[in-house]
PDB file of N, CA and C in Angstrom:
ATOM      1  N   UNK A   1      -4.947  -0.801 -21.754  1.00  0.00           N
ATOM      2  CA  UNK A   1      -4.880  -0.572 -20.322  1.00  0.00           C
ATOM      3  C   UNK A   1      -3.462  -0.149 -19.956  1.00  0.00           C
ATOM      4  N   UNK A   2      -3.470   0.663 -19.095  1.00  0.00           N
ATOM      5  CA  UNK A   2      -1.965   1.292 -18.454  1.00  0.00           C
ATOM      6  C   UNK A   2      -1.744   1.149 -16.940  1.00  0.00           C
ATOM      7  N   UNK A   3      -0.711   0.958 -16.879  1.00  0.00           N
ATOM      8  CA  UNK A   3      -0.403   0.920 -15.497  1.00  0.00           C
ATOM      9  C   UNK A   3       0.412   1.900 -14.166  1.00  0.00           C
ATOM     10  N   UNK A   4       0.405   2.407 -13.354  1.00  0.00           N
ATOM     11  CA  UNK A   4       1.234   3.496 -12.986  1.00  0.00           C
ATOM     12  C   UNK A   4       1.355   2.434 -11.718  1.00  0.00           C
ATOM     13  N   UNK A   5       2.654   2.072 -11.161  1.00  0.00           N
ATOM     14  CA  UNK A   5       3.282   1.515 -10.120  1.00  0.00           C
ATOM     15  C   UNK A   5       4.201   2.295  -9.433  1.00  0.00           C
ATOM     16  N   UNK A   6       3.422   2.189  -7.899  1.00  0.00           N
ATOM     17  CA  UNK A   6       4.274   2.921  -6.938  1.00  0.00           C
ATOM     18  C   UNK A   6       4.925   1.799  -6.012  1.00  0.00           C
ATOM     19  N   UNK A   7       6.219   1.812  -5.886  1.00  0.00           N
ATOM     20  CA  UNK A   7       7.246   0.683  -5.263  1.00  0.00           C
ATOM     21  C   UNK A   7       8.019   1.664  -4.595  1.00  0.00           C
ATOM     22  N   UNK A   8       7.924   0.590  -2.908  1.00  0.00           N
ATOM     23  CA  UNK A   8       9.033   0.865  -2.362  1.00  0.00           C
ATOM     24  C   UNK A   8       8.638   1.994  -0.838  1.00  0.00           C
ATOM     25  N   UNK A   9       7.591   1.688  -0.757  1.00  0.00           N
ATOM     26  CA  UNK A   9       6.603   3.406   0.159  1.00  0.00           C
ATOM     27  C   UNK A   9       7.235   2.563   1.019  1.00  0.00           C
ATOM     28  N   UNK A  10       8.024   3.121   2.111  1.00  0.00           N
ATOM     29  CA  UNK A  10       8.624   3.010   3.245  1.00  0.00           C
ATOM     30  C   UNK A  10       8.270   3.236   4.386  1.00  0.00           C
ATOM     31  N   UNK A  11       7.842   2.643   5.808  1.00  0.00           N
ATOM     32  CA  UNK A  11       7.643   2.900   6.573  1.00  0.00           C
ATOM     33  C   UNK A  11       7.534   2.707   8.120  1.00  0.00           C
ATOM     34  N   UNK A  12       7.635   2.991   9.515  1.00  0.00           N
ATOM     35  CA  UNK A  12       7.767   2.155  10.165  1.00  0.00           C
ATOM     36  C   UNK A  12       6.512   2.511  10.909  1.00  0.00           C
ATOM     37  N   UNK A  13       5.795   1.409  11.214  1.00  0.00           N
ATOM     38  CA  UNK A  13       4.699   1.267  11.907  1.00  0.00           C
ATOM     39  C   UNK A  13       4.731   0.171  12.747  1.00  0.00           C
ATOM     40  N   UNK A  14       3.380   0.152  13.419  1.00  0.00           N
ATOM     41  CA  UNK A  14       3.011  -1.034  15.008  1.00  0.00           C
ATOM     42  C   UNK A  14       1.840  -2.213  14.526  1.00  0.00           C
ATOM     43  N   UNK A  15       2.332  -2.781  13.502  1.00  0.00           N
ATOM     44  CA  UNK A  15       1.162  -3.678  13.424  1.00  0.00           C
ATOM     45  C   UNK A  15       2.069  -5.145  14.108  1.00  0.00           C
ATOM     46  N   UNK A  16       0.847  -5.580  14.441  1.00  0.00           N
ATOM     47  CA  UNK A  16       1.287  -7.403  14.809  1.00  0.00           C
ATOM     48  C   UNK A  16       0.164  -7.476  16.053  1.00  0.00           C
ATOM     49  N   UNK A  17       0.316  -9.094  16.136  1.00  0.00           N
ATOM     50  CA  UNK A  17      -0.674  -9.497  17.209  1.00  0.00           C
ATOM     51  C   UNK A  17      -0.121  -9.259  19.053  1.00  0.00           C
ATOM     52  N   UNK A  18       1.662  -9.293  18.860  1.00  0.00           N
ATOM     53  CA  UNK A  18       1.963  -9.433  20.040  1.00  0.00           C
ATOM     54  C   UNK A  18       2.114  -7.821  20.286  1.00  0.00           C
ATOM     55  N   UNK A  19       1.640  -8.100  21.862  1.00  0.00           N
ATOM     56  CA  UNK A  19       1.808  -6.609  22.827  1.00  0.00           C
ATOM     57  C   UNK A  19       3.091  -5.846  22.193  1.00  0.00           C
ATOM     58  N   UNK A  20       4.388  -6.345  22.675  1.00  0.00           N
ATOM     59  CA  UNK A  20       5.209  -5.309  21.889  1.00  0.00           C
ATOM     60  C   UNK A  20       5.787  -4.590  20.816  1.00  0.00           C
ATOM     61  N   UNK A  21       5.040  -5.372  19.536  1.00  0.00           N
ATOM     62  CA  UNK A  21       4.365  -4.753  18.306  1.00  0.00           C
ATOM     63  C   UNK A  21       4.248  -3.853  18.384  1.00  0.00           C
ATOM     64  N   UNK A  22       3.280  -3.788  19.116  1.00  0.00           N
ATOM     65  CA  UNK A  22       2.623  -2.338  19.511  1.00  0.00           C
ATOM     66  C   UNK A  22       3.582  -1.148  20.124  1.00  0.00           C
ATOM     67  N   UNK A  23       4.279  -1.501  21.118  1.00  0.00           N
ATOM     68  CA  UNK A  23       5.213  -0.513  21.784  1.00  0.00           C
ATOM     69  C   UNK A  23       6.852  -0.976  20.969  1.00  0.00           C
ATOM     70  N   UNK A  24       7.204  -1.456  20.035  1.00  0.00           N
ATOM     71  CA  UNK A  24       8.807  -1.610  19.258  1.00  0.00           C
ATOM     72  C   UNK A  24       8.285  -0.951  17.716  1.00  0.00           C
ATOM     73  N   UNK A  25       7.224  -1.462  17.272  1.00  0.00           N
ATOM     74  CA  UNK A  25       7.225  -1.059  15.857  1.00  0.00           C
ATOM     75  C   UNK A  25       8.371  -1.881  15.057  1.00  0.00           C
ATOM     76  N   UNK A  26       8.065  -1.897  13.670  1.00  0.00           N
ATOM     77  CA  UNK A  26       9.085  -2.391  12.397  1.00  0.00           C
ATOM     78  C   UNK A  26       8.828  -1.324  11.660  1.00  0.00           C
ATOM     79  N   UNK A  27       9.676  -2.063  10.659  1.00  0.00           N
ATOM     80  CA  UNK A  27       9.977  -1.238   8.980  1.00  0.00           C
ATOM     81  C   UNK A  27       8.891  -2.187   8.203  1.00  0.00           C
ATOM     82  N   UNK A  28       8.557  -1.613   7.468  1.00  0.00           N
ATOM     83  CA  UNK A  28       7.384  -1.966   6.505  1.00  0.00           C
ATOM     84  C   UNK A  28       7.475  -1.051   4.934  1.00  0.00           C
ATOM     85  N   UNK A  29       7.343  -2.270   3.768  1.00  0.00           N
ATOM     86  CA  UNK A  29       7.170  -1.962   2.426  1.00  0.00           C
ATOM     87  C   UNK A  29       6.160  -1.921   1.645  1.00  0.00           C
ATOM     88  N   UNK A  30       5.606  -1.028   1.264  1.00  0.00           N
ATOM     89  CA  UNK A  30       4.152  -0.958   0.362  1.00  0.00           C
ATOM     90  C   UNK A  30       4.688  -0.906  -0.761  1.00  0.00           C
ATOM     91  N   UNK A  31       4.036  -1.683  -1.738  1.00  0.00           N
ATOM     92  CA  UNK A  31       4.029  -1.405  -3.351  1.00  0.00           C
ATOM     93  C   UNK A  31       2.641  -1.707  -4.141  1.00  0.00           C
ATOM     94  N   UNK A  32       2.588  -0.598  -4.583  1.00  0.00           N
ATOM     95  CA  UNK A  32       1.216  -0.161  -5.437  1.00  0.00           C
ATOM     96  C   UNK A  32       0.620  -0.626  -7.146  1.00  0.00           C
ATOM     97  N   UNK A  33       0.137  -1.223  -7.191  1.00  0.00           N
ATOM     98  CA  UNK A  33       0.363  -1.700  -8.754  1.00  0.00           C
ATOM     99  C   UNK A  33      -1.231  -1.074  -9.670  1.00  0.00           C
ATOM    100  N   UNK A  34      -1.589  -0.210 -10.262  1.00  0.00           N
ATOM    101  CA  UNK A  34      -2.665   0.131 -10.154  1.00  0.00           C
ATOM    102  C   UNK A  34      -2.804   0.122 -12.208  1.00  0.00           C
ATOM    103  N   UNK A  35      -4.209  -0.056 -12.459  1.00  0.00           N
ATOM    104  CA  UNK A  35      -4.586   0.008 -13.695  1.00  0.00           C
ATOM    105  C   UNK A  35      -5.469   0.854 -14.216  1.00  0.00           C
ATOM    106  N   UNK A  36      -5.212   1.227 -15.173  1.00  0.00           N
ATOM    107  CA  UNK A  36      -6.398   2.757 -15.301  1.00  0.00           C
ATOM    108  C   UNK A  36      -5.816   2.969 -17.369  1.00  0.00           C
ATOM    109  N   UNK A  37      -6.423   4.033 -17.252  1.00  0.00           N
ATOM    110  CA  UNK A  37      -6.830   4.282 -18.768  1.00  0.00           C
ATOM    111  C   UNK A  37      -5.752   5.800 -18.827  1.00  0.00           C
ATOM    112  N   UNK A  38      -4.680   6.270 -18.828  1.00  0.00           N
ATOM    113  CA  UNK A  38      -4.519   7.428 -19.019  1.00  0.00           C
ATOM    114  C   UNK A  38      -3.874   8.198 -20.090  1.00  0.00           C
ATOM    115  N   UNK A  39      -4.909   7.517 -21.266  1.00  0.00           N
ATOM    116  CA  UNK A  39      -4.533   7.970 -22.863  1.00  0.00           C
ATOM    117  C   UNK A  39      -4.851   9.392 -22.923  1.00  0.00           C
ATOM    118  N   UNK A  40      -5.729   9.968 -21.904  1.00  0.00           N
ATOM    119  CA  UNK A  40      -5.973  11.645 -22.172  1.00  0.00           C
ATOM    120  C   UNK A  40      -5.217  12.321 -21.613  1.00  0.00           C
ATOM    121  N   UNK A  41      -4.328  11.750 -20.175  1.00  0.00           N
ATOM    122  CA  UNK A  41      -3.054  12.377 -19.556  1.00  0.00           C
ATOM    123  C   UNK A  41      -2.029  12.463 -20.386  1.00  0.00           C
ATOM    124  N   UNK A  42      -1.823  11.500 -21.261  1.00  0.00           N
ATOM    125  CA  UNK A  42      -0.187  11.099 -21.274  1.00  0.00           C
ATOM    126  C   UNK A  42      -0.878  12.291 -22.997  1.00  0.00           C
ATOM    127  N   UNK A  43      -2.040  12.694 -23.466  1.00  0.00           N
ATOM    128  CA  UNK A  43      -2.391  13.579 -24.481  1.00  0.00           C
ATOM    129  C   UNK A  43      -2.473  14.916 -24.139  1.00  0.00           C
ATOM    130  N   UNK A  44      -2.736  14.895 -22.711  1.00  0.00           N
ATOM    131  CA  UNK A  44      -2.457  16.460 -22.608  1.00  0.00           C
ATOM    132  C   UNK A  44      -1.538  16.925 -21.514  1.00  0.00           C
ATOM    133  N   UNK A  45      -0.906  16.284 -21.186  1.00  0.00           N
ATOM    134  CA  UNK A  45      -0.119  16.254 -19.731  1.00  0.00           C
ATOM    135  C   UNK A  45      -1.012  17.305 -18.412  1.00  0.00           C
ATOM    136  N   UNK A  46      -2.297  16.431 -18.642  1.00  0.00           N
ATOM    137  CA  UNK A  46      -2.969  17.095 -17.342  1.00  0.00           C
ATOM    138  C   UNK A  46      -3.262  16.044 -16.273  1.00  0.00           C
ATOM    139  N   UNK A  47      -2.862  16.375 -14.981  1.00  0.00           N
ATOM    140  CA  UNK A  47      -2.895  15.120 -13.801  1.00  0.00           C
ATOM    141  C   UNK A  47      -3.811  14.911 -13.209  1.00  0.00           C
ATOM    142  N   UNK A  48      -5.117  15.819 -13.892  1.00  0.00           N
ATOM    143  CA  UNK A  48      -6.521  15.548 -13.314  1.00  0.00           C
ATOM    144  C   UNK A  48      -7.032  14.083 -14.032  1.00  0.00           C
ATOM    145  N   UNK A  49      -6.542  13.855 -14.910  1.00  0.00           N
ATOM    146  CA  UNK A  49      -6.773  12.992 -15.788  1.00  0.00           C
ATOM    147  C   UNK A  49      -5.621  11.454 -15.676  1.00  0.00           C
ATOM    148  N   UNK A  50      -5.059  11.345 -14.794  1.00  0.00           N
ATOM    149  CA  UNK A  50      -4.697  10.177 -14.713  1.00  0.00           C
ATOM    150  C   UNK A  50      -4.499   9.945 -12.847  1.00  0.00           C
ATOM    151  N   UNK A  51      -3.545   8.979 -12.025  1.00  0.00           N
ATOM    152  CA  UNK A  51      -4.062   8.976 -10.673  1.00  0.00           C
ATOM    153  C   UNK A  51      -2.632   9.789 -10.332  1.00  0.00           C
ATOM    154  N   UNK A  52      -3.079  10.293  -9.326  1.00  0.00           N
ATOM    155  CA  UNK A  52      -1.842  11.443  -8.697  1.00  0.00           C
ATOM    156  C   UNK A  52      -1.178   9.985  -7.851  1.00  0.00           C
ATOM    157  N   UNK A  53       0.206  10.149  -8.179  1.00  0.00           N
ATOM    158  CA  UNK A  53       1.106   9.080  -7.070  1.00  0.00           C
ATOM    159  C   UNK A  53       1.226   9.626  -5.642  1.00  0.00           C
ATOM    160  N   UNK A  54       1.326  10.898  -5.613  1.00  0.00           N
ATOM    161  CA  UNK A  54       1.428  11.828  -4.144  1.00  0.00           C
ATOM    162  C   UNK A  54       0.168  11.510  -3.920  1.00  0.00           C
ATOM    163  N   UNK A  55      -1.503  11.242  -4.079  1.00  0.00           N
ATOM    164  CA  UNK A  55      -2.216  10.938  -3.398  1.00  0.00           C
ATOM    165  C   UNK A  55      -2.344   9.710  -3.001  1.00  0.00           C
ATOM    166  N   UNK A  56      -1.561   8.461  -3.563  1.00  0.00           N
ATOM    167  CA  UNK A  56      -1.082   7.040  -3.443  1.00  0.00           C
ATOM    168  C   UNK A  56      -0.631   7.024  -2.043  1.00  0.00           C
ATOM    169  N   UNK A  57       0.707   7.971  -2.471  1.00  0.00           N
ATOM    170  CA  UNK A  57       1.582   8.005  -1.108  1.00  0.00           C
ATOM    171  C   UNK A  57       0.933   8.213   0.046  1.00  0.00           C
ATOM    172  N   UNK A  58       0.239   9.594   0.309  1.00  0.00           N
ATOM    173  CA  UNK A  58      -0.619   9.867   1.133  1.00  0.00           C
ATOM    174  C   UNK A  58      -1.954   8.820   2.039  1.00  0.00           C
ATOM    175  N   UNK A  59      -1.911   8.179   1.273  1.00  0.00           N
ATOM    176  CA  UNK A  59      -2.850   7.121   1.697  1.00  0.00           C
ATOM    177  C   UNK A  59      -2.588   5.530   2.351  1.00  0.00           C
ATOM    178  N   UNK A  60      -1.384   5.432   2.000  1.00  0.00           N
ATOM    179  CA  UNK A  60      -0.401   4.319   2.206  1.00  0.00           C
ATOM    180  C   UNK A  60      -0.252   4.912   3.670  1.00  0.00           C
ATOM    181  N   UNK A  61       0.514   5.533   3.761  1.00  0.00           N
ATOM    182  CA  UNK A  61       1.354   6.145   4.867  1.00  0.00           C
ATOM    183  C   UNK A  61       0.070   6.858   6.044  1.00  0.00           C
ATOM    184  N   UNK A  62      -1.213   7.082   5.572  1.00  0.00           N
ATOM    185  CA  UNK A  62      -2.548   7.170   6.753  1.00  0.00           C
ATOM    186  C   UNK A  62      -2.864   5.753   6.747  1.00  0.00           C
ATOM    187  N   UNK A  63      -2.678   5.147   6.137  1.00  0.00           N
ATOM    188  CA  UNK A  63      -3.596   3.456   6.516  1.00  0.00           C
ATOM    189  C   UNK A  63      -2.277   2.586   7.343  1.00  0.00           C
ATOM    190  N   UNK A  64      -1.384   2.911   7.103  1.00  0.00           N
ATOM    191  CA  UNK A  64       0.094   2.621   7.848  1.00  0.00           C
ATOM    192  C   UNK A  64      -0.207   2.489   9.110  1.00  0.00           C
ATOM    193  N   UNK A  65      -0.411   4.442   9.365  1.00  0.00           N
ATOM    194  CA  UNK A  65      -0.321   4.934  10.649  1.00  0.00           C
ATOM    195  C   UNK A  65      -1.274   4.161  11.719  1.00  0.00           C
ATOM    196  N   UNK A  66      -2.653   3.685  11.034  1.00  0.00           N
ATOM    197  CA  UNK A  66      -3.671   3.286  11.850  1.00  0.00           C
ATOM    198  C   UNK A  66      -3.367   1.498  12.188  1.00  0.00           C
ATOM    199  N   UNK A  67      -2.860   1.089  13.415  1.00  0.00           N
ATOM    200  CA  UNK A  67      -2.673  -0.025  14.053  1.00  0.00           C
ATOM    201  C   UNK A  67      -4.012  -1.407  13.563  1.00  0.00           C
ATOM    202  N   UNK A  68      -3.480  -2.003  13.120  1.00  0.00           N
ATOM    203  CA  UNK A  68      -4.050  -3.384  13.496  1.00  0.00           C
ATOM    204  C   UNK A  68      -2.671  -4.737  13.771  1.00  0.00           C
ATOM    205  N   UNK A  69      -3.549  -5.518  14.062  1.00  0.00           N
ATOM    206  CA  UNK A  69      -3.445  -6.623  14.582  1.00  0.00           C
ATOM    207  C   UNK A  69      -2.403  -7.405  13.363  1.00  0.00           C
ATOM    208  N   UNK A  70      -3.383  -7.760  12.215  1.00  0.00           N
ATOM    209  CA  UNK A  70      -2.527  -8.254  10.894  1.00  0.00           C
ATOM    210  C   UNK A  70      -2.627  -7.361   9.485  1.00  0.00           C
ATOM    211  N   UNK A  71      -1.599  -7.962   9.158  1.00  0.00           N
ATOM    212  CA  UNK A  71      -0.579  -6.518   7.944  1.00  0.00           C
ATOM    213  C   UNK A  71      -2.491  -6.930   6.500  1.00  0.00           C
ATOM    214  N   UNK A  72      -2.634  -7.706   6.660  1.00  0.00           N
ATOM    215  CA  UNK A  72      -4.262  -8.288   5.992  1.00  0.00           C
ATOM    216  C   UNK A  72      -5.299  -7.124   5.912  1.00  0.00           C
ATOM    217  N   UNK A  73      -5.207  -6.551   7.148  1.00  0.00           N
ATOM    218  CA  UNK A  73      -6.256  -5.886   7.240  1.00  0.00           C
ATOM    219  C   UNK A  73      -5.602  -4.346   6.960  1.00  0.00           C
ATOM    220  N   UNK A  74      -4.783  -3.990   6.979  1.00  0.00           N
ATOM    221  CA  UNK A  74      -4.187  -3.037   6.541  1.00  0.00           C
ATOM    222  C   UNK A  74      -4.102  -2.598   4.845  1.00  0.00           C
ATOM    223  N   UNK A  75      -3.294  -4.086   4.605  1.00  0.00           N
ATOM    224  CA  UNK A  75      -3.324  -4.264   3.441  1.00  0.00           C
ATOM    225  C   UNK A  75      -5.126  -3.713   2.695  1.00  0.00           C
ATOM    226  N   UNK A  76      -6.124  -4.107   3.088  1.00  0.00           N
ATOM    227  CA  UNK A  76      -7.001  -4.387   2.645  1.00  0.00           C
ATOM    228  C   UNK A  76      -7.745  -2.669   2.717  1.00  0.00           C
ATOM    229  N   UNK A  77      -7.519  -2.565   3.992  1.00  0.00           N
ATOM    230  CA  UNK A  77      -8.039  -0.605   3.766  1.00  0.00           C
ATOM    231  C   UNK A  77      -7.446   0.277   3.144  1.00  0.00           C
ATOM    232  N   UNK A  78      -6.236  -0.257   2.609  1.00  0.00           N
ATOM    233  CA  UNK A  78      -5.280   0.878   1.964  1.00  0.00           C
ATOM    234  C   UNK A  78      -5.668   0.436   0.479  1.00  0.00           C
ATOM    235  N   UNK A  79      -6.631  -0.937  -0.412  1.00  0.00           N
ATOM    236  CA  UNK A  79      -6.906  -1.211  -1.398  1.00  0.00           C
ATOM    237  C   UNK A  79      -8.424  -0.458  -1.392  1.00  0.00           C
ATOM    238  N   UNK A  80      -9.403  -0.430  -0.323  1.00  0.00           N
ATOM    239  CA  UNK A  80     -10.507   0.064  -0.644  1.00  0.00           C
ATOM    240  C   UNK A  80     -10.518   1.669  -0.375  1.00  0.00           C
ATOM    241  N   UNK A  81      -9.004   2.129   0.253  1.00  0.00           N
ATOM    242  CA  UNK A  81      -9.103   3.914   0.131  1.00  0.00           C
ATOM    243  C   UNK A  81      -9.002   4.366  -1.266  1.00  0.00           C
ATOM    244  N   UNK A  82      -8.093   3.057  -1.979  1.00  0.00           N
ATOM    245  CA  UNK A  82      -7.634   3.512  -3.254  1.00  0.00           C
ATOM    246  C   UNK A  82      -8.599   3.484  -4.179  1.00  0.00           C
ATOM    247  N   UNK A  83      -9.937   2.860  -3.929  1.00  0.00           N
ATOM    248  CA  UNK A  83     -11.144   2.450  -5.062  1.00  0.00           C
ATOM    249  C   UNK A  83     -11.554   3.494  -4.893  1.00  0.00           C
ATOM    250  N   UNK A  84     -11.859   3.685  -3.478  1.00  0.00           N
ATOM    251  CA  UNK A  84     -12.807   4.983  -3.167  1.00  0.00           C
ATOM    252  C   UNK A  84     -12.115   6.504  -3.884  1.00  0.00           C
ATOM    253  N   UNK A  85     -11.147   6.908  -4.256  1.00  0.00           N
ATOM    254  CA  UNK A  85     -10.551   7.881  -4.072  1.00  0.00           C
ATOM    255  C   UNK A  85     -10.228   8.001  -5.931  1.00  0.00           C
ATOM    256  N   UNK A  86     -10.192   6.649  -6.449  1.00  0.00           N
ATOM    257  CA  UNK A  86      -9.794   7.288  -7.689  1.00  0.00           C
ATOM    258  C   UNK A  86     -10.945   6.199  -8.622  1.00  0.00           C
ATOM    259  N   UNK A  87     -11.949   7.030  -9.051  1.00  0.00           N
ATOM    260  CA  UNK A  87     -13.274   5.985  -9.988  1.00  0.00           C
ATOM    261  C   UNK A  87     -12.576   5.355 -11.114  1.00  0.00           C
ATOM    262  N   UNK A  88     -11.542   6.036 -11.273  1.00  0.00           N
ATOM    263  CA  UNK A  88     -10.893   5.591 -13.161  1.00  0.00           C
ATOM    264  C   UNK A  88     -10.110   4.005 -12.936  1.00  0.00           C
ATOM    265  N   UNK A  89      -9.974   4.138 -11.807  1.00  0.00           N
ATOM    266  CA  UNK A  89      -9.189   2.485 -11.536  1.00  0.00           C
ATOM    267  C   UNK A  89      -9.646   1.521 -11.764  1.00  0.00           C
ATOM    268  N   UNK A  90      -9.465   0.775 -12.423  1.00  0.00           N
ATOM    269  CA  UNK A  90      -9.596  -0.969 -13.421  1.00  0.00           C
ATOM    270  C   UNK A  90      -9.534  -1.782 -12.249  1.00  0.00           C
ATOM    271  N   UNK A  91      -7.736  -2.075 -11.917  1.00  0.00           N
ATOM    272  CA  UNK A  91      -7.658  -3.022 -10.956  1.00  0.00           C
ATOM    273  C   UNK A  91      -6.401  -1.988 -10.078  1.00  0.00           C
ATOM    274  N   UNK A  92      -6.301  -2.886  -8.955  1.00  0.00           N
ATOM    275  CA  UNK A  92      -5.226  -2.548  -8.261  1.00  0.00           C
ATOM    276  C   UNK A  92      -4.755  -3.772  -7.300  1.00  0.00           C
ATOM    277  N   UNK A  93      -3.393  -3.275  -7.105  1.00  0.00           N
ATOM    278  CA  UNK A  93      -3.099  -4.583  -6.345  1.00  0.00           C
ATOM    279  C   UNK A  93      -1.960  -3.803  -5.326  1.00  0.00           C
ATOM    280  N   UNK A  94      -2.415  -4.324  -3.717  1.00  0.00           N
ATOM    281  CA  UNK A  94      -1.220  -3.862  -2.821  1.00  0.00           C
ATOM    282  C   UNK A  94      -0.447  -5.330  -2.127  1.00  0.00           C
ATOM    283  N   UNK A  95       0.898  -4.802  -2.000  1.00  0.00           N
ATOM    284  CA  UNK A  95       1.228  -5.761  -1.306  1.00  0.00           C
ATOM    285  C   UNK A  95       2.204  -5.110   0.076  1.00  0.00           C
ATOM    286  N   UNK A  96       2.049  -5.916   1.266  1.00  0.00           N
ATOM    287  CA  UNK A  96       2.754  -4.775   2.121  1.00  0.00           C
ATOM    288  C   UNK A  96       3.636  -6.344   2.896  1.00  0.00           C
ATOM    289  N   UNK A  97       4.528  -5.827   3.065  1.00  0.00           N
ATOM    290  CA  UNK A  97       5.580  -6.241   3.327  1.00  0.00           C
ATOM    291  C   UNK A  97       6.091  -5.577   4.926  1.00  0.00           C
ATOM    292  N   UNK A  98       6.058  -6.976   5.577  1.00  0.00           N
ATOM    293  CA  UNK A  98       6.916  -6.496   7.093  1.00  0.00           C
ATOM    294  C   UNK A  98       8.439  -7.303   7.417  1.00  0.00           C
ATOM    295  N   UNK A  99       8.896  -6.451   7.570  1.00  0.00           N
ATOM    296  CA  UNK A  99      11.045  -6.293   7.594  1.00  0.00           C
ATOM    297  C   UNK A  99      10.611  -7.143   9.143  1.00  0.00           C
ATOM    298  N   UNK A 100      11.672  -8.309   9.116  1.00  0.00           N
ATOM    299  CA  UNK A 100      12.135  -8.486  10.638  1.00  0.00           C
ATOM    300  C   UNK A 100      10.934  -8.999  11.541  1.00  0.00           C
ATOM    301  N   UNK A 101       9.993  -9.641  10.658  1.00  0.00           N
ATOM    302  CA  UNK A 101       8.505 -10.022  11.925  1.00  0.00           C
ATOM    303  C   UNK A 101       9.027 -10.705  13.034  1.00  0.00           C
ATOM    304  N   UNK A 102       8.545 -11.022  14.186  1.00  0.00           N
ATOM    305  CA  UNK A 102       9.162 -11.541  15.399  1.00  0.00           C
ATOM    306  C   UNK A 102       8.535 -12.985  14.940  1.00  0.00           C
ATOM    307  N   UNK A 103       9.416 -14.002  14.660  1.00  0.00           N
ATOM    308  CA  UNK A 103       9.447 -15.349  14.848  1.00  0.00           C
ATOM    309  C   UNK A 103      10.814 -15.998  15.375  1.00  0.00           C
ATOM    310  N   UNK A 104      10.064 -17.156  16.218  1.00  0.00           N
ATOM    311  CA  UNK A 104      11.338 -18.114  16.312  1.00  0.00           C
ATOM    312  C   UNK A 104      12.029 -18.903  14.886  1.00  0.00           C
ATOM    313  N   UNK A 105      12.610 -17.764  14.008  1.00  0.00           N
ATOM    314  CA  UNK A 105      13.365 -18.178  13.169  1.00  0.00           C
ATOM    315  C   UNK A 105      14.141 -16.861  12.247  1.00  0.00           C
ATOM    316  N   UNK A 106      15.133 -17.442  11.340  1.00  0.00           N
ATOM    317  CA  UNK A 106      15.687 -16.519  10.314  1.00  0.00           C
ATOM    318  C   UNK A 106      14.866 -15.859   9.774  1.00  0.00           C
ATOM    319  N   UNK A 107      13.945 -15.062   9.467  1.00  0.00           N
ATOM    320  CA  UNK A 107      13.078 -14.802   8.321  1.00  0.00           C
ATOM    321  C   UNK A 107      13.285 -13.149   8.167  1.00  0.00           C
ATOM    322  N   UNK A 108      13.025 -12.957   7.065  1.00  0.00           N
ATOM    323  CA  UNK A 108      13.906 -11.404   6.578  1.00  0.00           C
ATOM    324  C   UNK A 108      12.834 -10.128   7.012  1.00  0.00           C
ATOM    325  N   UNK A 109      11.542 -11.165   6.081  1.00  0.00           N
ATOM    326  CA  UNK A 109      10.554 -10.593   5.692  1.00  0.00           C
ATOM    327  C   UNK A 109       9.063 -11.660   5.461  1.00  0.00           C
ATOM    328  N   UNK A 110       7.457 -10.937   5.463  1.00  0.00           N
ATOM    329  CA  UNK A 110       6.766 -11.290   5.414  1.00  0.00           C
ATOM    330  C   UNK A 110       5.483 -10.737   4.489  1.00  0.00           C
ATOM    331  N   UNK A 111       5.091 -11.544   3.379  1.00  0.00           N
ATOM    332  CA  UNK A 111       4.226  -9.850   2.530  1.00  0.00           C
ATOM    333  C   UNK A 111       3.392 -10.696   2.067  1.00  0.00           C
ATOM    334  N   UNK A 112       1.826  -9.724   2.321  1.00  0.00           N
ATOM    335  CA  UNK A 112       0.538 -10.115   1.794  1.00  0.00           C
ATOM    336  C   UNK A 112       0.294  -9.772   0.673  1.00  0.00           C
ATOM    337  N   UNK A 113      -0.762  -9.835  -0.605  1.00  0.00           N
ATOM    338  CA  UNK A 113      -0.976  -9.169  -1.536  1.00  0.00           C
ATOM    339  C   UNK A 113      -2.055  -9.531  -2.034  1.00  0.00           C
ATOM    340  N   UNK A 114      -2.796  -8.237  -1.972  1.00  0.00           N
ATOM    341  CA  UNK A 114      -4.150  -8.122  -2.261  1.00  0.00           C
ATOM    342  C   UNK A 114      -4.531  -7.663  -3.924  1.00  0.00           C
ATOM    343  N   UNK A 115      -5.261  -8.337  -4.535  1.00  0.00           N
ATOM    344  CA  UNK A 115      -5.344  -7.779  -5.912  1.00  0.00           C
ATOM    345  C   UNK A 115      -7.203  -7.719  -6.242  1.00  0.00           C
ATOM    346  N   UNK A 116      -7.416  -6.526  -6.587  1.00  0.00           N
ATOM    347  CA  UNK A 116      -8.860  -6.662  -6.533  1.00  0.00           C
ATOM    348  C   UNK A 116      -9.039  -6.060  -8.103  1.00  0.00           C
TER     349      UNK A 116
END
């Protein structure tokens, strides 16, 4: 089994429960951990044959864009775009990460992680 990991997808979006979530936005971190077979890519250097990272990216950054409530449910459509989109995938695992959540306290950061 092989792995191709995308770390670090950057972005600022409006998720959270409170109203100005919605109208301030944060910074937000996706990282992609995905499992697949790509002994015939890395044999013929053809990219039909293993998962394109630019279509990773692409998909991160549309499931980003679309608002919810908790980073959970985000998290969770950006794991079933990725099933849907590439059949060769084993497992995958996202974890998304929000910079600066609004609490009454120090906290840097906050990150879910979904592994299916």
């Amino acid at each position: 089994m092989h792995k191709i990991i995308v770390e670090g997808i950057n972005v600022f979006a409006y998720h959270g429960c409170l109203d100005e979530e919605a109208k301030i936005g944060t910074n937000y971190t996706v990282d992609v951990t995905m499992e697949t077979d790509f002994s015939e890519a890395a044999k013929t250097d053809d990219l039909s044959k293993t998962i394109d990272y630019v279509t990773v990216f692409k998909i991160v950054k549309k499931q980003m864009a679309i608002r919810s409530k908790l980073i959970e449910q985000v998290g969770q459509r950006i794991v079933d775009e990725l099933k849907q989109e590439f059949i060769t995938l084993k497992k995958v695992e996202v974890k998304v990460t929000k910079h600066n959540p609004p609490m009454n306290g120090d906290v840097d950061k906050v990150s879910i992680v979904i592994a299916e």
